[in-house]
Protein backbone atom coordinates (compact mmCIF):
# COMPACT_ATOMS: atom_id res chain seq x y z
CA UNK A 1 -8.38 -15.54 4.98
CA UNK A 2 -7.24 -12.98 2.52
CA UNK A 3 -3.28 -12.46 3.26
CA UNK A 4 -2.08 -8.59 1.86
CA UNK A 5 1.37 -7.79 1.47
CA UNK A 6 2.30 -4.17 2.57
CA UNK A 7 5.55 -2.22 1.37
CA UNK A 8 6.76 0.84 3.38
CA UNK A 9 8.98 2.96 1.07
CA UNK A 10 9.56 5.98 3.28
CA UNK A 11 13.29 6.10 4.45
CA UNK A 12 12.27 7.57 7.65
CA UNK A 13 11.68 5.53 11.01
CA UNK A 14 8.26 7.93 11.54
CA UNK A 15 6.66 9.34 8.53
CA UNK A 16 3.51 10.70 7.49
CA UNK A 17 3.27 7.65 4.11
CA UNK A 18 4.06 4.82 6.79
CA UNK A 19 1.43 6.19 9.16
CA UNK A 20 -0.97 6.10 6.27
CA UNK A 21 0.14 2.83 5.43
CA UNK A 22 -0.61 1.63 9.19
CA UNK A 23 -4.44 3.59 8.80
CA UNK A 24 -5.47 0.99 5.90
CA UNK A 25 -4.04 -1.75 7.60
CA UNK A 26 -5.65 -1.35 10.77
CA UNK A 27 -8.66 -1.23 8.59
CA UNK A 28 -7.64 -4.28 6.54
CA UNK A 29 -7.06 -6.10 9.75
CA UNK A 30 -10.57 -4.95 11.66
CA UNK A 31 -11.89 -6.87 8.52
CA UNK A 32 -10.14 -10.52 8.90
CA UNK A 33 -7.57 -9.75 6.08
CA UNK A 34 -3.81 -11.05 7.40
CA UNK A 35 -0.98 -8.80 7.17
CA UNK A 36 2.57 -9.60 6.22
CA UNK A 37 4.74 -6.02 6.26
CA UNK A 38 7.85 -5.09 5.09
CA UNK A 39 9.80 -1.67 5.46
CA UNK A 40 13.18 -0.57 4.28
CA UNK A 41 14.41 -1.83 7.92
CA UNK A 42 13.71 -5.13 6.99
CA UNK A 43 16.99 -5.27 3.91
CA UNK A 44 20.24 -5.06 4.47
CA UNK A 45 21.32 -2.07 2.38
CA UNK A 46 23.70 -3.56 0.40
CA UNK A 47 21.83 -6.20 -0.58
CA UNK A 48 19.14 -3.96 -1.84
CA UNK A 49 21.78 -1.57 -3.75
CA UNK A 50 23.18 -4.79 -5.05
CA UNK A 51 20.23 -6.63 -5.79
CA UNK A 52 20.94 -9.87 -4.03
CA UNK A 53 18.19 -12.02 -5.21
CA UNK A 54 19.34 -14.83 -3.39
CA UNK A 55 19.54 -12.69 -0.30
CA UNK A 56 17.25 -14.26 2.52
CA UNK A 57 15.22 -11.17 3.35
CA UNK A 58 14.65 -10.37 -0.49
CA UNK A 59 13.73 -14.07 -0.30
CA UNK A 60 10.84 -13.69 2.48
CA UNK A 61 10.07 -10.84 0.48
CA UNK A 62 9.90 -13.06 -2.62
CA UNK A 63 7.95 -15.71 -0.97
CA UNK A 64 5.50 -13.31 0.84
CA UNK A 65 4.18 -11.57 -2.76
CA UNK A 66 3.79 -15.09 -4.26
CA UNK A 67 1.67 -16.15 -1.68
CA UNK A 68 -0.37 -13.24 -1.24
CA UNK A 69 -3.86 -11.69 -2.73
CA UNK A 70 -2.95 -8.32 -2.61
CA UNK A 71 -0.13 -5.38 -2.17
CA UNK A 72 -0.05 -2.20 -0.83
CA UNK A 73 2.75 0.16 -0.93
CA UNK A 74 3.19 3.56 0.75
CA UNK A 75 5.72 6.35 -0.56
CA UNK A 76 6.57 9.96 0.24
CA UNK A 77 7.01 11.81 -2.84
CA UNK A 78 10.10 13.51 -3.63
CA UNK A 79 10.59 15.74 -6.65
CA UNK A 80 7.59 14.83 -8.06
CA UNK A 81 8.50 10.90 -8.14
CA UNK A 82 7.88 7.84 -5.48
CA UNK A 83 10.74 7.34 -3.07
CA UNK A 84 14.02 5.40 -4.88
CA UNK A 85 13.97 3.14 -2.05
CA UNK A 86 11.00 2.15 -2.94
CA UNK A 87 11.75 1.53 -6.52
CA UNK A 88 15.16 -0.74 -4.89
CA UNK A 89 12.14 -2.60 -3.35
CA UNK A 90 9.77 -3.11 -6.44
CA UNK A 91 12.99 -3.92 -9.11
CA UNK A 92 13.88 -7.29 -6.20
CA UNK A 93 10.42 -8.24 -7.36
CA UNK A 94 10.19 -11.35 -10.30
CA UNK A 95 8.43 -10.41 -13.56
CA UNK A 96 4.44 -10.72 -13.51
CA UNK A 97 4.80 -11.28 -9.81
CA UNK A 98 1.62 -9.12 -9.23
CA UNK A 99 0.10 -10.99 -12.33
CA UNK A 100 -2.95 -12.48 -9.83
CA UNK A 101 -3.04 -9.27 -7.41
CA UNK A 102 -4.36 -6.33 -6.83
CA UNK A 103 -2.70 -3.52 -5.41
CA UNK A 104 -3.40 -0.17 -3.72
CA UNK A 105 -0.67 2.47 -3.87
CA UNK A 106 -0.32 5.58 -1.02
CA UNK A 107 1.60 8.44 -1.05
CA UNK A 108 1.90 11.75 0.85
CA UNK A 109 4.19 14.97 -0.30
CA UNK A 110 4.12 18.03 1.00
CA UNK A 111 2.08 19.86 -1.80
CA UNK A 112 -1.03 19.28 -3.85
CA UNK A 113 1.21 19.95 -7.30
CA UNK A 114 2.78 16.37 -6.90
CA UNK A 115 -0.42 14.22 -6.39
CA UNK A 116 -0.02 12.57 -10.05
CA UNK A 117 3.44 10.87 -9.22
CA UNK A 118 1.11 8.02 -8.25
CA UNK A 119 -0.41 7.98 -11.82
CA UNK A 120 2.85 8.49 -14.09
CA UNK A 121 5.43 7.56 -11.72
CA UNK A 122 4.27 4.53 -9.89
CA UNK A 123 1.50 2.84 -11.72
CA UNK A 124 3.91 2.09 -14.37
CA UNK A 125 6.39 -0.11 -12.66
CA UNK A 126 3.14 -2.21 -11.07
CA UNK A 127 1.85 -2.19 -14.23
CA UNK A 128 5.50 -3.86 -15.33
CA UNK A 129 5.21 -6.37 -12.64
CA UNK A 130 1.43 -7.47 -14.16
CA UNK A 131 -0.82 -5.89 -11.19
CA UNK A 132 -4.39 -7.84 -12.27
CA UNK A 133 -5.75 -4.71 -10.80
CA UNK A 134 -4.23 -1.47 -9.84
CA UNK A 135 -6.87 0.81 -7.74
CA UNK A 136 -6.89 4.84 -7.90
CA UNK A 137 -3.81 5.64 -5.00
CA UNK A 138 -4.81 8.10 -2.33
CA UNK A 139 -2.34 10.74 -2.07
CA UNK A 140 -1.97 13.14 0.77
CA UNK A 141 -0.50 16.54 1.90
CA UNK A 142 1.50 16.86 5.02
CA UNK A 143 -1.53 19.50 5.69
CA UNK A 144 -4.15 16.68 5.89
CA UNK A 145 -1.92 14.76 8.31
CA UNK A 146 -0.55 15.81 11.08
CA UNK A 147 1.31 14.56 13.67
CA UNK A 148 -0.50 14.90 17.21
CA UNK A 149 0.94 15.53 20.28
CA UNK A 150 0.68 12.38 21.49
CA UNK A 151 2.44 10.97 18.53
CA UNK A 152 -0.63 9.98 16.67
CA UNK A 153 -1.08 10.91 12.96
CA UNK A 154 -4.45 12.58 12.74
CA UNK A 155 -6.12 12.50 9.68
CA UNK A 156 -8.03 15.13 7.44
CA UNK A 157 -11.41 13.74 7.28
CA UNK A 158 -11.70 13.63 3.55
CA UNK A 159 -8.32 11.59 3.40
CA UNK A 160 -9.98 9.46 6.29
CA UNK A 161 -13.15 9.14 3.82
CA UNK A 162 -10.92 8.79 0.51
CA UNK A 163 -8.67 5.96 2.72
CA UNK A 164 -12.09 3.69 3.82
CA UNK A 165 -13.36 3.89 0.28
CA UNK A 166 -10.10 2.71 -1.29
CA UNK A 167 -9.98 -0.06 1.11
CA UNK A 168 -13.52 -1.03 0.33
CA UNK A 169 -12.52 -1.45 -3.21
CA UNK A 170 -9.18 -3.26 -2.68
CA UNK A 171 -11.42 -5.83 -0.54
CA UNK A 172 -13.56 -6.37 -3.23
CA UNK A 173 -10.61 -6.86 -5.41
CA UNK A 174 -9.26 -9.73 -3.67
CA UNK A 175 -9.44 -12.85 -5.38
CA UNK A 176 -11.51 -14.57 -2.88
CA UNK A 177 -12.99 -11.36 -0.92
CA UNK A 178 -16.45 -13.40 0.58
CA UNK A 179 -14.08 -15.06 3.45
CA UNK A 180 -13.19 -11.48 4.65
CA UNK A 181 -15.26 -10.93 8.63
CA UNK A 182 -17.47 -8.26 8.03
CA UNK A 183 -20.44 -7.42 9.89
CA UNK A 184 -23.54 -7.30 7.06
CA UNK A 185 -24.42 -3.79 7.96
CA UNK A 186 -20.91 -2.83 7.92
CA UNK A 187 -20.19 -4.82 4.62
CA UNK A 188 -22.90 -3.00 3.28
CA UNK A 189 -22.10 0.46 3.97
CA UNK A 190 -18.41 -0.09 3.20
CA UNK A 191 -20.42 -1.23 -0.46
CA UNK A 192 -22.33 1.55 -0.12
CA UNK A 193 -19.47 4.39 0.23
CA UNK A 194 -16.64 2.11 -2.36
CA UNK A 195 -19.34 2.53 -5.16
CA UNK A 196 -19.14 -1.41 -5.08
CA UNK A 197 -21.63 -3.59 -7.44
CA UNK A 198 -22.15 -6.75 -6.53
């Protein structure tokens, strides 16, 4: 099976980029493809400010990349740019360590003016680390998600739409995306809406 690394950048225990993150990989997961995630929880602080290398969680982290087909990461956007925690993350990463993935970035900010940080903010440092294929991010405004009152994020449907068509793609992106479960009918209408030629 397809294995996808996932990288939550968001500083906050319960945020609106993490819950994003969790909608494509409940998505990813209803489809076969194995999960490893990683959060800003997951690194001792100093070791991340510090940039122990050698540190054992930056080692799983390390480990988990090399060994994976794919990599999503999820940011709020602050100031117009992709969380610094995030970039702490990404720099703990070796040199063309995405060289044989492809990745799908996700970010949410709180207005429509910062929706390009993806584009000239992020996309440069995967493109630095050799992504073999970086996919168009979905961005998001705290207006299209919302937290519910039973705790659930609940999702504009165009970002829902947006979300299931970027996930289609990254599928089909995966080195070896034929072992991924999916029903034919629902293989072909996730073809169907990802604009996917096979």
């Amino acid at each position: 099976m397809p294995t996808v690394v996932t990288i939550s950048g968001s500083p906050s225990v319960r945020s609106r980029s993490d819950g994003l993150l969790r909608r494509a990989v409940h998505l990813l997961e209803s489809f076969g493809v194995t999960i490893k995630a990683f959060s800003l929880a997951d690194f001792p602080a100093e070791s991340l400010l510090y940039a122990h290398f050698d540190h054992p969680s930056i080692v799983r982290l390390q480990q988990a990349v090399a060994e994976a087909d794919g990599l999503i990461v999820s940011t709020p956007v602050y100031k117009s740019a992709y969380s610094g925690a995030l970039k702490v993350i990404l720099d703990l990463l070796p040199e063309r360590s995405l060289a044989q993935h492809a990745v799908l970035p996700l970010a949410t900010g709180g207005s429509p003016a910062h929706m390009l940080a993806v584009d000239y903010a992020l996309q440069p440092v995967l493109t630095a680390l050799k992504a073999r294929h970086i996919l168009g991010g979905i961005y998001a405004t705290d207006k299209e998600l919302v937290w519910g009152d039973n705790g659930e994020l609940v999702v504009a449907d165009d970002i829902a739409a947006r979300l299931n068509t970027a996930v289609a793609r990254f599928i089909a992106h995966l080195p070896n995306p034929g072992v991924v479960q999916l029903d034919p009918h629902a293989l072909n209408a996730q073809i169907r809406i990802g604009g996917i030629s096979v």
